[in-house]
Protein backbone atom coordinates (compact mmCIF):
# COMPACT_ATOMS: atom_id res chain seq x y z
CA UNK A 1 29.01 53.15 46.79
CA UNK A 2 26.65 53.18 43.49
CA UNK A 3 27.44 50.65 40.67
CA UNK A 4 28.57 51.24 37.81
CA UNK A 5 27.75 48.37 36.03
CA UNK A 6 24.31 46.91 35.65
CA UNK A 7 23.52 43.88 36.99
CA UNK A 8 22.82 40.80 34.76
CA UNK A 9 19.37 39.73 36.54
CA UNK A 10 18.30 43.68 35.42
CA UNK A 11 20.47 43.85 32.15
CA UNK A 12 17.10 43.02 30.19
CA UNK A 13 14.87 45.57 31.72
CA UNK A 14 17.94 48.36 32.01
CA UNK A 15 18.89 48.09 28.19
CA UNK A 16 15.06 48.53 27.00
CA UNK A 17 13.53 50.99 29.32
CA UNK A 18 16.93 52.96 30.01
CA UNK A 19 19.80 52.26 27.80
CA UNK A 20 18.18 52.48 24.54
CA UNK A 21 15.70 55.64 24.86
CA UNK A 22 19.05 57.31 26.83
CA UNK A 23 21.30 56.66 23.92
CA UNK A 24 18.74 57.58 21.36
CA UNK A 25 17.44 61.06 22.87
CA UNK A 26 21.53 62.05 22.97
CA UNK A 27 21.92 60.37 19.35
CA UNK A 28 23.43 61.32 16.40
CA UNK A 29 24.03 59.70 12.59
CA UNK A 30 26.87 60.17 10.68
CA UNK A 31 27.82 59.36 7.55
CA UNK A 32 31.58 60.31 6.73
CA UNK A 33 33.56 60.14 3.73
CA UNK A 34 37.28 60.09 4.34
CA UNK A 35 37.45 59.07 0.52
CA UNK A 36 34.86 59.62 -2.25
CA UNK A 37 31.87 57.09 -2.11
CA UNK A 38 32.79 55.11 1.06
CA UNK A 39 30.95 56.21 3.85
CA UNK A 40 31.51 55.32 7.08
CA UNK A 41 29.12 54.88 9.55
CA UNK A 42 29.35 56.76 12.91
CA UNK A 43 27.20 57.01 15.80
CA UNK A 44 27.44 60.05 17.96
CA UNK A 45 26.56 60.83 21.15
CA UNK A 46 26.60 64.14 23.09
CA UNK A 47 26.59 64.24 26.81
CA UNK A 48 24.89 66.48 29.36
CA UNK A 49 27.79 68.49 30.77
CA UNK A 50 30.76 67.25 28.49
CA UNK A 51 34.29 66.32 30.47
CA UNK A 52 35.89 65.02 27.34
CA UNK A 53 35.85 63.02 23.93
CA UNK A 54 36.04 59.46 23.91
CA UNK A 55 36.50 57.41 20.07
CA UNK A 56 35.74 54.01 20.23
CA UNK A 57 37.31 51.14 18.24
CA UNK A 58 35.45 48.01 18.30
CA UNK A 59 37.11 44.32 17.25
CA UNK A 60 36.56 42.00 15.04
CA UNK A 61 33.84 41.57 13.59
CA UNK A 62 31.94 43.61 15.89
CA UNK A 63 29.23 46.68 15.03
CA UNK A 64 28.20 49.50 17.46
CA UNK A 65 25.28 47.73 18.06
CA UNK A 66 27.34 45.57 20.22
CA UNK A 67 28.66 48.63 22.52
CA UNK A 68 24.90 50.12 23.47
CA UNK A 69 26.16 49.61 27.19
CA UNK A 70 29.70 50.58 26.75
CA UNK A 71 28.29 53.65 25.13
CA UNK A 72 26.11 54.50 27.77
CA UNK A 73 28.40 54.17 30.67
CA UNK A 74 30.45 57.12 28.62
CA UNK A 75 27.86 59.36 28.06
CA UNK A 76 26.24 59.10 31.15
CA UNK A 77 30.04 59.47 32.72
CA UNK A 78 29.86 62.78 30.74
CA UNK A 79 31.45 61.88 27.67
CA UNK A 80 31.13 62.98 24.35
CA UNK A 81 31.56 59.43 21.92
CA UNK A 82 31.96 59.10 18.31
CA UNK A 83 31.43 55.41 17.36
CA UNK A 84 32.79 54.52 13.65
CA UNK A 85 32.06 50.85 12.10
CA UNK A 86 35.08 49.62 10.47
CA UNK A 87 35.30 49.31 6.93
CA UNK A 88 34.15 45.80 5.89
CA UNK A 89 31.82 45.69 9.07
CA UNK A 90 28.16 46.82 10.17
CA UNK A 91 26.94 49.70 7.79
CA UNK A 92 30.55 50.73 6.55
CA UNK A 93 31.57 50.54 2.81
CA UNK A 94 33.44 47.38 2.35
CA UNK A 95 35.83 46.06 0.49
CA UNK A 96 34.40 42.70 -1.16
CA UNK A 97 30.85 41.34 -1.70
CA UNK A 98 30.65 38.33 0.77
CA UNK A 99 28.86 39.72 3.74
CA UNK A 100 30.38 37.23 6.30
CA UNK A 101 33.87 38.17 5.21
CA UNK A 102 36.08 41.02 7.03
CA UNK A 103 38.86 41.81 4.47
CA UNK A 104 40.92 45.09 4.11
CA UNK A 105 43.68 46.12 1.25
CA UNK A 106 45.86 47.40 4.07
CA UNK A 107 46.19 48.00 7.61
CA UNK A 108 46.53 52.01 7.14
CA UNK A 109 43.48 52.26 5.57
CA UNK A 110 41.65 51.29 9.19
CA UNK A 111 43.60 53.43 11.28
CA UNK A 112 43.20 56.48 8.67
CA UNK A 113 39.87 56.13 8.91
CA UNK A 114 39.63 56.28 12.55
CA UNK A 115 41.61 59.70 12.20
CA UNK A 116 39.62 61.03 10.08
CA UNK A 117 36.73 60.60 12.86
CA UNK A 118 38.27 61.73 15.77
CA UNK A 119 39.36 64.79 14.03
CA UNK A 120 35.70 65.78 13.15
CA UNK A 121 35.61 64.72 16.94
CA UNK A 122 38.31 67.39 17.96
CA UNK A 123 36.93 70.04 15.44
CA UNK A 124 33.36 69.54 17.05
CA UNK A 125 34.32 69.43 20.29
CA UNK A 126 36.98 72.30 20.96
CA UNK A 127 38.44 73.17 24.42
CA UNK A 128 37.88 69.46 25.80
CA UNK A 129 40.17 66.08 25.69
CA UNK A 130 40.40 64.19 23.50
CA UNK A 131 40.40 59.81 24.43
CA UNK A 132 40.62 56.83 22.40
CA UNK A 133 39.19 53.31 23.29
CA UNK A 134 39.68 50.12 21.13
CA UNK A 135 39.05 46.52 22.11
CA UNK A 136 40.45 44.01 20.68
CA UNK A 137 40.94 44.75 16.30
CA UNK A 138 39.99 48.16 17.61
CA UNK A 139 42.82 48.27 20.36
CA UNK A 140 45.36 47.42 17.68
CA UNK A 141 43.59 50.03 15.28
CA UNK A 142 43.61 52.78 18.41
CA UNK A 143 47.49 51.79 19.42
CA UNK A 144 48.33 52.39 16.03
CA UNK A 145 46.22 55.90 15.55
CA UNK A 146 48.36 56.88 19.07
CA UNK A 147 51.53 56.77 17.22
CA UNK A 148 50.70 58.01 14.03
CA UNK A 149 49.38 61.32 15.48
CA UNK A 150 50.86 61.20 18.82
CA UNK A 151 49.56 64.82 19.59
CA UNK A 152 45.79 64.12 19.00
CA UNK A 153 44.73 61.37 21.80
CA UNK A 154 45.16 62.93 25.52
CA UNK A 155 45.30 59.11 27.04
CA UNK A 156 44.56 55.61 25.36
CA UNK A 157 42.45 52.93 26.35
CA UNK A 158 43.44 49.28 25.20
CA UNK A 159 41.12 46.59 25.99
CA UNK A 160 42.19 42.88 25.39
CA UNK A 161 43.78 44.71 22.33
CA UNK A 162 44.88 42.58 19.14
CA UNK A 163 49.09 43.11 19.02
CA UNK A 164 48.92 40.51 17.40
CA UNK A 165 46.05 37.69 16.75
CA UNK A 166 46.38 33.73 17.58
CA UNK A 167 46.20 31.77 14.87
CA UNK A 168 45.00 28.35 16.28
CA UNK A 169 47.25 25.35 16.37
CA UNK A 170 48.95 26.91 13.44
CA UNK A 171 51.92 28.74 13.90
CA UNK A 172 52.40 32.66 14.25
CA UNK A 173 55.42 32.63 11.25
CA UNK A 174 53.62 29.89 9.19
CA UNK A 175 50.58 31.46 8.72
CA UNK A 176 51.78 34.76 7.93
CA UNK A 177 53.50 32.77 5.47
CA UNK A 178 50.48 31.00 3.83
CA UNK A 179 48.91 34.41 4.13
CA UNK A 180 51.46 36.47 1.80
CA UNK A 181 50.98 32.97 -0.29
CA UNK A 182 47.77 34.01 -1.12
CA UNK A 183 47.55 37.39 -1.31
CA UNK A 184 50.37 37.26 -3.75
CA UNK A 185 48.67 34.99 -6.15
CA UNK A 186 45.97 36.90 -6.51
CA UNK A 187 43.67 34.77 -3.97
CA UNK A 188 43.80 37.32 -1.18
CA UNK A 189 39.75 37.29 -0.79
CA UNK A 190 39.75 33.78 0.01
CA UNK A 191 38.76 32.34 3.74
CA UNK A 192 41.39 32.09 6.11
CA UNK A 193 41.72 27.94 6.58
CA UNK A 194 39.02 26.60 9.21
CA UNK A 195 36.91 29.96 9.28
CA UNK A 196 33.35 30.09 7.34
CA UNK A 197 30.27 32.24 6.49
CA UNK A 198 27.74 33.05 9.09
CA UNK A 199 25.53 30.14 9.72
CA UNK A 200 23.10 31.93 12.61
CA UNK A 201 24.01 30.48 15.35
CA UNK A 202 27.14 30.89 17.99
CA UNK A 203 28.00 28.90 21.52
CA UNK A 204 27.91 30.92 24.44
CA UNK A 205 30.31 28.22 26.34
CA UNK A 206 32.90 29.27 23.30
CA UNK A 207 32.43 32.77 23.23
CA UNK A 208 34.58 35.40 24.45
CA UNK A 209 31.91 36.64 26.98
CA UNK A 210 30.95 35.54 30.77
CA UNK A 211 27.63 36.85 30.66
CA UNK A 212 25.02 35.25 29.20
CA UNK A 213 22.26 38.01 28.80
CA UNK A 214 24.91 40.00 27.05
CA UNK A 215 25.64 37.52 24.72
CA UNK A 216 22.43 36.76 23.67
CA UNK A 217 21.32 40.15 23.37
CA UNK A 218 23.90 40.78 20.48
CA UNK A 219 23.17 37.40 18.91
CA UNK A 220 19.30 38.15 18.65
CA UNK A 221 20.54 41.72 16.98
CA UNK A 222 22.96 39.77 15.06
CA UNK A 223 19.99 37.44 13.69
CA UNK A 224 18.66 39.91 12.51
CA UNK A 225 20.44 41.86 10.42
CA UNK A 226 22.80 40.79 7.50
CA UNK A 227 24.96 43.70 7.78
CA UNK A 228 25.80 42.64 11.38
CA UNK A 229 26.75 38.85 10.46
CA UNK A 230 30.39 39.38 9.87
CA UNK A 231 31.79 35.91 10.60
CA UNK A 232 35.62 35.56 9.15
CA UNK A 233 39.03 36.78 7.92
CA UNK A 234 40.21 36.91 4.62
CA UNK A 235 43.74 36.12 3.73
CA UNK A 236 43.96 39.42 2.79
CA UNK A 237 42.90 40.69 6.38
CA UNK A 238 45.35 38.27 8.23
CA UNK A 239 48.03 39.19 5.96
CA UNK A 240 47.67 42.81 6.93
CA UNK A 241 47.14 42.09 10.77
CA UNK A 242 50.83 40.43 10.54
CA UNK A 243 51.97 43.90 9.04
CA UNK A 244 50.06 45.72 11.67
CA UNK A 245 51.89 43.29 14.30
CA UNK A 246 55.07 44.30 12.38
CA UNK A 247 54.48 48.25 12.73
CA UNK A 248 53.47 48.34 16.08
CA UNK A 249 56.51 46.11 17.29
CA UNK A 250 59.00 48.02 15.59
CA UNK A 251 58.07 51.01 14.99
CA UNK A 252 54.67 52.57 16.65
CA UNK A 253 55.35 52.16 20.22
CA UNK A 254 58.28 54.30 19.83
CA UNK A 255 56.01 57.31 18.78
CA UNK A 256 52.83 57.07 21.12
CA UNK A 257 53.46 60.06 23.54
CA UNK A 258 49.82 59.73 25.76
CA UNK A 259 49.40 57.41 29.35
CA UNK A 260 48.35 53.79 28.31
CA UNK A 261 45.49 51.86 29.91
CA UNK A 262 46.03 48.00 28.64
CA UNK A 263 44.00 45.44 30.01
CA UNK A 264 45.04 42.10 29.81
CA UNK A 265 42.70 38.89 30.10
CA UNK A 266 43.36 35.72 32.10
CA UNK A 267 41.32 33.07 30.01
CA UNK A 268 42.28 35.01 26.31
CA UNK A 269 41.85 33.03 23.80
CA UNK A 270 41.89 34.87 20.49
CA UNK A 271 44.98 38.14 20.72
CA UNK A 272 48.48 37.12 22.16
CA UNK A 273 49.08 37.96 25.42
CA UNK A 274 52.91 37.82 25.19
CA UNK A 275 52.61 40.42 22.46
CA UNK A 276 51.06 42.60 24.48
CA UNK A 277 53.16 42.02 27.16
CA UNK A 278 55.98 42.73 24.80
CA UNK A 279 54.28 45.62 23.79
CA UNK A 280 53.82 47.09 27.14
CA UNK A 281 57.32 46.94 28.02
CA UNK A 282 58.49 48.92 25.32
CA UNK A 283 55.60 51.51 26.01
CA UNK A 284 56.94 51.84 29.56
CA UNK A 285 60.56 53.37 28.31
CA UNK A 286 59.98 57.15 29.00
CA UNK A 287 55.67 57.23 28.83
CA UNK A 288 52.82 56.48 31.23
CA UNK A 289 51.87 52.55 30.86
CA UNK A 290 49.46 50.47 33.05
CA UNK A 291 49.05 46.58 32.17
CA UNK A 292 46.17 45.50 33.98
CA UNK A 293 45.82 41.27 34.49
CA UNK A 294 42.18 40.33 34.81
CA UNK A 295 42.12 37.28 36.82
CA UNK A 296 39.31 34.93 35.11
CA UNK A 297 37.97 37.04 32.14
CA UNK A 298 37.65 35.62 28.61
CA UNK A 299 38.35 38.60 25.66
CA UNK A 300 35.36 40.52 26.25
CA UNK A 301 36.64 41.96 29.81
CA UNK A 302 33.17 44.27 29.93
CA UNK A 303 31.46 40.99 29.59
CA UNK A 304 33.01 39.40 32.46
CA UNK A 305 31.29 38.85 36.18
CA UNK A 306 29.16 41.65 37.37
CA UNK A 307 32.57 41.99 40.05
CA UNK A 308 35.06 41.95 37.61
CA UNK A 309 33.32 44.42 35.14
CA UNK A 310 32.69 46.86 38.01
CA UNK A 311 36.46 47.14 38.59
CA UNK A 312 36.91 47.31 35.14
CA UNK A 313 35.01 50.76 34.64
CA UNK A 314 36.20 52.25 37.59
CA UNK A 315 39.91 51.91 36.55
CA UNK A 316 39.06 53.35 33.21
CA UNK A 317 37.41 56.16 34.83
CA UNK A 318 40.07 56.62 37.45
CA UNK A 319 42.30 56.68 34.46
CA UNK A 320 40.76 59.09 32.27
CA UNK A 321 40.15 61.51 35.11
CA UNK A 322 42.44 61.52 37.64
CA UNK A 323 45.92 59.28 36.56
């Protein structure tokens, strides 16, 4: 059976001479302005015989620079994508000056913006489905988008998504606490305790990812480019991932109508698993839900072992086109 996935001792060679002159002969710019004077940047790619729509939501942090072979799996699957950076990341508008510093005036504001996207998707793109997929931030973001317009999304893809995020040795209640502290004197730009500016340089032994080649290849990008050195979370943006939490919990499951795809990693380290556990449950009253366990993958499930990552893409596909 043909792979999928490419393999690490070829990742090099694959990205350069096929990857990036695929993606960038099927490539398209976009700059979008849900809201006068922030753009948002979008990268678009059209496929060869189009199946369907896929909208991607990437994590924390994160650009589309980081998704070049996420993207291309899609389009050469046959998939239409429309990549958006998040506000306050890559070559989006942001919302404060510090260019290591994620921070966000409210929840909504990331999960309108991924509307407004997918329905220049949908307009551009009539007669065929219409999927999300969010990792991580992005999963949250795409969970969220599911329930608000529960019509638009055919079937949702969740990877390692952030219900909720871990906050360290501190605990879940106390630092939404110190959070609201903050914000509500005024100090809502400040840097969550224990997180810091870029400083160049980031351990592959502590990352979220199992492959090395991948990992480097963002962190060379990364080095590169200021707009790409997102680092840390504002008070602000913690703050509003507790209200995200809050919505989801309570509230948003109870309105997503399309299948759910939710992967789940063994070794996670930075989302709660028994959130999305939680979550999942409560999906599963009356609607499609699949929670899928990956034994031995960190966060970054399409950066696990060449193995795991294989199954990985062939589930989402399976999903997508014949659950």
């Amino acid at each position: 059976m043909r792979h999928l996935v490419i393999a690490e001792e070829q990742y090099l060679t694959q990205i350069q001479n096929t990857v990036e002159p695929y993606l960038k002969a099927h490539e398209r710019v976009l700059w979008l302005e849900r809201e006068t004077g922030r753009k948002i940047y979008c990268l678009n790619y059209r496929a060869d015989r189009p199946r369907g729509v896929v909208v991607i939501a990437h994590g924390f942090t994160e650009t589309a620079e980081k998704y070049r072979e996420i993207l291309y799996y899609f389009v050469k699957r046959g998939y239409r994508v429309y990549m958006p950076e998040h506000c306050g990341h890559g070559r989006s508008y942001r919302m404060t000056d510090d260019p290591s510093l994620v921070h966000i005036d409210h929840w909504q504001r990331y999960v309108d913006d991924l509307l407004y996207v997918a329905h220049r998707a949908r307009r551009e793109s009539r007669g065929l489905p219409l999927y999300v997929f969010g990792h991580s931030m992005g999963g949250g973001i795409a969970a969220a988008a599911a329930a608000v317009e529960p019509g638009l999304f055919r079937k949702v893809v969740l990877s390692s998504p952030m219900i909720r995020p871990l906050t360290g040795k501190v605990p879940w209640r106390t630092a939404r606490r110190i959070a609201a502290f903050f914000c509500l004197t005024g100090k809502n730009q400040r840097y969550v305790a224990g997180q810091h500016p870029y400083e160049g340089k980031e351990n592959f032994e502590k990352s979220s990812s199992l492959s090395k080649v991948r990992f480097d290849y963002y962190q060379e990008k990364k080095k590169k480019e200021p707009l790409f050195q997102t680092n840390a979370a504002s008070y602000g943006w913690l703050y509003e991932a507790a209200k995200l939490n809050r919505y989801l919990q309570r509230t948003g499951w109870r309105k997503i109508q399309a299948p759910v795809l939710l992967f789940q990693a063994e070794r996670e380290k930075l989302v709660s698993k028994r959130e999305q556990e939680k979550f999942a449950r409560k999906l599963a009253r009356g609607r499609k839900v699949y929670l899928i366990k990956v034994p031995g993958s960190k966060h970054e499930i399409f950066n696990a072992d060449a193995g795991t990552a294989e199954r990985y893409w062939r589930r989402i596909f399976y999903f997508l086109e014949r659950e």
